[in-house]
Protein backbone atom coordinates (compact mmCIF):
# COMPACT_ATOMS: atom_id res chain seq x y z
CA UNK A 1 45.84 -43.20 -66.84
CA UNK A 2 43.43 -45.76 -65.56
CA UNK A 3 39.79 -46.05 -66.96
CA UNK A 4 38.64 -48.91 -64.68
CA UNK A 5 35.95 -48.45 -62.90
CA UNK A 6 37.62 -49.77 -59.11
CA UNK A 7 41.46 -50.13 -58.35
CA UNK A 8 44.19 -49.16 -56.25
CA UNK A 9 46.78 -47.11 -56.61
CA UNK A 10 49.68 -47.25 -54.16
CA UNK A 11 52.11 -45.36 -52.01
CA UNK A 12 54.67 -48.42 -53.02
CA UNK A 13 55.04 -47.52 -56.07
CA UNK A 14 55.71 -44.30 -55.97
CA UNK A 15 58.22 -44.64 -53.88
CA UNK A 16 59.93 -46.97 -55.65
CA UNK A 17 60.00 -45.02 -58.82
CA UNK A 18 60.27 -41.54 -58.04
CA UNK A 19 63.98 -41.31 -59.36
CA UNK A 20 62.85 -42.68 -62.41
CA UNK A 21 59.47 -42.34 -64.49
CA UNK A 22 57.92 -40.16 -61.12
CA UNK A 23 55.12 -42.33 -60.99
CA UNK A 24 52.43 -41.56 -58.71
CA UNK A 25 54.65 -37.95 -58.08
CA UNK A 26 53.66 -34.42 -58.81
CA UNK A 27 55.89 -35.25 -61.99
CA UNK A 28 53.77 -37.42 -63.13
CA UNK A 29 50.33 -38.24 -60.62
CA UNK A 30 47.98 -41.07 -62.06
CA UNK A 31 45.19 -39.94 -63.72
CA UNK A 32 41.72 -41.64 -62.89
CA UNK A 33 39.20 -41.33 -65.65
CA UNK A 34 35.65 -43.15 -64.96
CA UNK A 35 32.49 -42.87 -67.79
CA UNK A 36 30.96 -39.14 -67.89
CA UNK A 37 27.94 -39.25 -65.67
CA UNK A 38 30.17 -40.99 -62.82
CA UNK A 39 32.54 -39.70 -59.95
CA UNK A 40 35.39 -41.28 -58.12
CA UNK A 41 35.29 -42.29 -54.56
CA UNK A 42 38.74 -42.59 -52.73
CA UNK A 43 39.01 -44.79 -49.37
CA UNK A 44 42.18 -44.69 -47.78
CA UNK A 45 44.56 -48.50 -46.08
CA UNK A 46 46.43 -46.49 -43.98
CA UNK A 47 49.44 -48.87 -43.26
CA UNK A 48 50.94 -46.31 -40.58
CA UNK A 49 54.69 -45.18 -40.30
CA UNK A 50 57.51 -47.90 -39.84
CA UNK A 51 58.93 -45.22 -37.48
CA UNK A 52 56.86 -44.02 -34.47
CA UNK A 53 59.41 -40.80 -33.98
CA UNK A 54 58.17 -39.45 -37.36
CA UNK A 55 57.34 -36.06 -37.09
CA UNK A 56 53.62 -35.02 -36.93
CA UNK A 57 52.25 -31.74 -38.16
CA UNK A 58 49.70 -29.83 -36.21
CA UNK A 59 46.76 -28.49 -38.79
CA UNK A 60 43.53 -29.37 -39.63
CA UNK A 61 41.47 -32.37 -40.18
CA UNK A 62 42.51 -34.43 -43.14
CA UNK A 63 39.30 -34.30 -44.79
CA UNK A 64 38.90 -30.62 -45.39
CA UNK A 65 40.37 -29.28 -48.76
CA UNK A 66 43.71 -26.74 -48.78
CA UNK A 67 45.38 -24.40 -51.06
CA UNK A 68 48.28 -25.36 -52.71
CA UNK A 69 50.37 -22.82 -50.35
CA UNK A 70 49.18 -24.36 -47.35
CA UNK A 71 50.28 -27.43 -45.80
CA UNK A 72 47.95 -28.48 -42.75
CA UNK A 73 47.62 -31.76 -41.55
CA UNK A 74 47.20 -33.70 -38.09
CA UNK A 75 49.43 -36.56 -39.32
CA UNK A 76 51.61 -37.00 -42.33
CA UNK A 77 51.14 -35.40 -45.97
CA UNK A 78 50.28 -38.61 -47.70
CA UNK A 79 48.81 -37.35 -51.33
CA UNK A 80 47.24 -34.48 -53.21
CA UNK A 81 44.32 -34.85 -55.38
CA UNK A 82 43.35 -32.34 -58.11
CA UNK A 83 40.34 -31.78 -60.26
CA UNK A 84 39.87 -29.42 -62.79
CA UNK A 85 36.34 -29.08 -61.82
CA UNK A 86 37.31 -28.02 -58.22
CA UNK A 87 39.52 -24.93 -57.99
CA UNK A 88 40.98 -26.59 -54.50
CA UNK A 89 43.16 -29.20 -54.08
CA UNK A 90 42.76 -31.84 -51.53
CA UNK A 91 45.30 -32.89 -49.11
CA UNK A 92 45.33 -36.95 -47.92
CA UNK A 93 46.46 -37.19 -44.36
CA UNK A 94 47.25 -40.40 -42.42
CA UNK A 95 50.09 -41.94 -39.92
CA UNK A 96 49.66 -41.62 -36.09
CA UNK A 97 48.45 -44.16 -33.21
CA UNK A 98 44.89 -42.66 -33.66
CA UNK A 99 44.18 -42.85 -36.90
CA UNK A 100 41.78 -45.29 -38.65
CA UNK A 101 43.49 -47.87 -40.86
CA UNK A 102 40.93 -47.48 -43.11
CA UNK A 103 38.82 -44.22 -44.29
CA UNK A 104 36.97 -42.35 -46.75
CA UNK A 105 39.23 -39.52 -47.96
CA UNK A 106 36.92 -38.15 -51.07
CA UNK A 107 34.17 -38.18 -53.49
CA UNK A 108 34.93 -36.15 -57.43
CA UNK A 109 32.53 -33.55 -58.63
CA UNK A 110 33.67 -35.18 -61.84
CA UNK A 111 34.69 -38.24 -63.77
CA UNK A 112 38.47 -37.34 -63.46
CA UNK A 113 41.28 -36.74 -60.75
CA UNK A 114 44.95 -36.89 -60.08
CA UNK A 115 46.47 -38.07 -56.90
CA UNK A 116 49.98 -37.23 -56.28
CA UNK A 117 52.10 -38.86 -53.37
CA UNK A 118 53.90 -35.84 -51.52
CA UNK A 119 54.54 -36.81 -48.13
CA UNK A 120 58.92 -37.24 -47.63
CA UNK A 121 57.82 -39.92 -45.42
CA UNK A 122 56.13 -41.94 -47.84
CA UNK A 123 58.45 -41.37 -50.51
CA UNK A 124 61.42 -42.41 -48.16
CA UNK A 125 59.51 -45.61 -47.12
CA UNK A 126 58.70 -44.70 -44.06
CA UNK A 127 55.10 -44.53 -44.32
CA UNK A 128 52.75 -47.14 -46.68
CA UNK A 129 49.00 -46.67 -48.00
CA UNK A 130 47.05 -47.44 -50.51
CA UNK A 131 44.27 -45.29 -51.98
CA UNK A 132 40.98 -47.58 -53.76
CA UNK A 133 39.32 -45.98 -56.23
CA UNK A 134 35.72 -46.31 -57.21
CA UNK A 135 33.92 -44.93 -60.11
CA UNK A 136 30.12 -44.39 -59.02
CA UNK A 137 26.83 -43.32 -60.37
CA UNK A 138 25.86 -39.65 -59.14
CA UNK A 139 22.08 -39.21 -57.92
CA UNK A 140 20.49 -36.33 -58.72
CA UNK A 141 18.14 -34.84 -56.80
């Protein structure tokens, strides 16, 4: 669990230890904690696919949320994050010629979230990212 206010977390490592603690995996996603009061902003470094003959998945946009039985993306499954404020989970989508390297992917409703690396791509190496997190003051209105 990280309570830092900005880091990274990324598709590397989760990779690399997936056989063995499942860091960064639906067995174990990291857990990003930021001071009540605050949410988390997540910006994508999309590092693309070391293999252009990667599949690609039809769907929708990577920025609108899915249920857990669904599995719609435009490019590659990169991540899931989870809140227990928000009943939906949140797919992270990246890979292809026409995405941007670098992009917003998601703002909290609350101080906490897990991201969990999903995509087989990613997890066989074949795809890289990493995910910056930023704890930030809400406005109210």
């Amino acid at each position: 669990m990280s309570s830092s206010e900005r880091g990274l977390v990324g598709s590397v490592i989760a990779a690399e230890f997936q056989d063995e603690s499942g860091c960064g995996t639906q067995r174990c996603p990291w857990v990003i904690e930021v001071p009540p009061g605050r949410v988390i902003n997540l910006t994508l470094f999309d590092y693309g696919t070391s293999n252009d003959a990667v599949d690609r998945r039809p769907g929708l946009p990577a920025s609108l949320a899915y249920t857990s039985s669904e599995s719609q993306c435009t490019g590659l499954r990169y991540a899931v994050v989870k809140e227990r404020a928000n009943p939906r989970e949140v797919l992270i989508c990246g890979g292809g010629s026409n995405a941007p390297p670098t992009k917003h992917v998601y703002t909290s409703i609350s101080n906490q979230l897990e991201i969990s690396v999903i995509g087989r791509e990613v997890l066989n190496g074949q795809a890289q990212f990493v995910i910056q997190y930023e704890g930030l003051t809400t406005v109210s209105l």
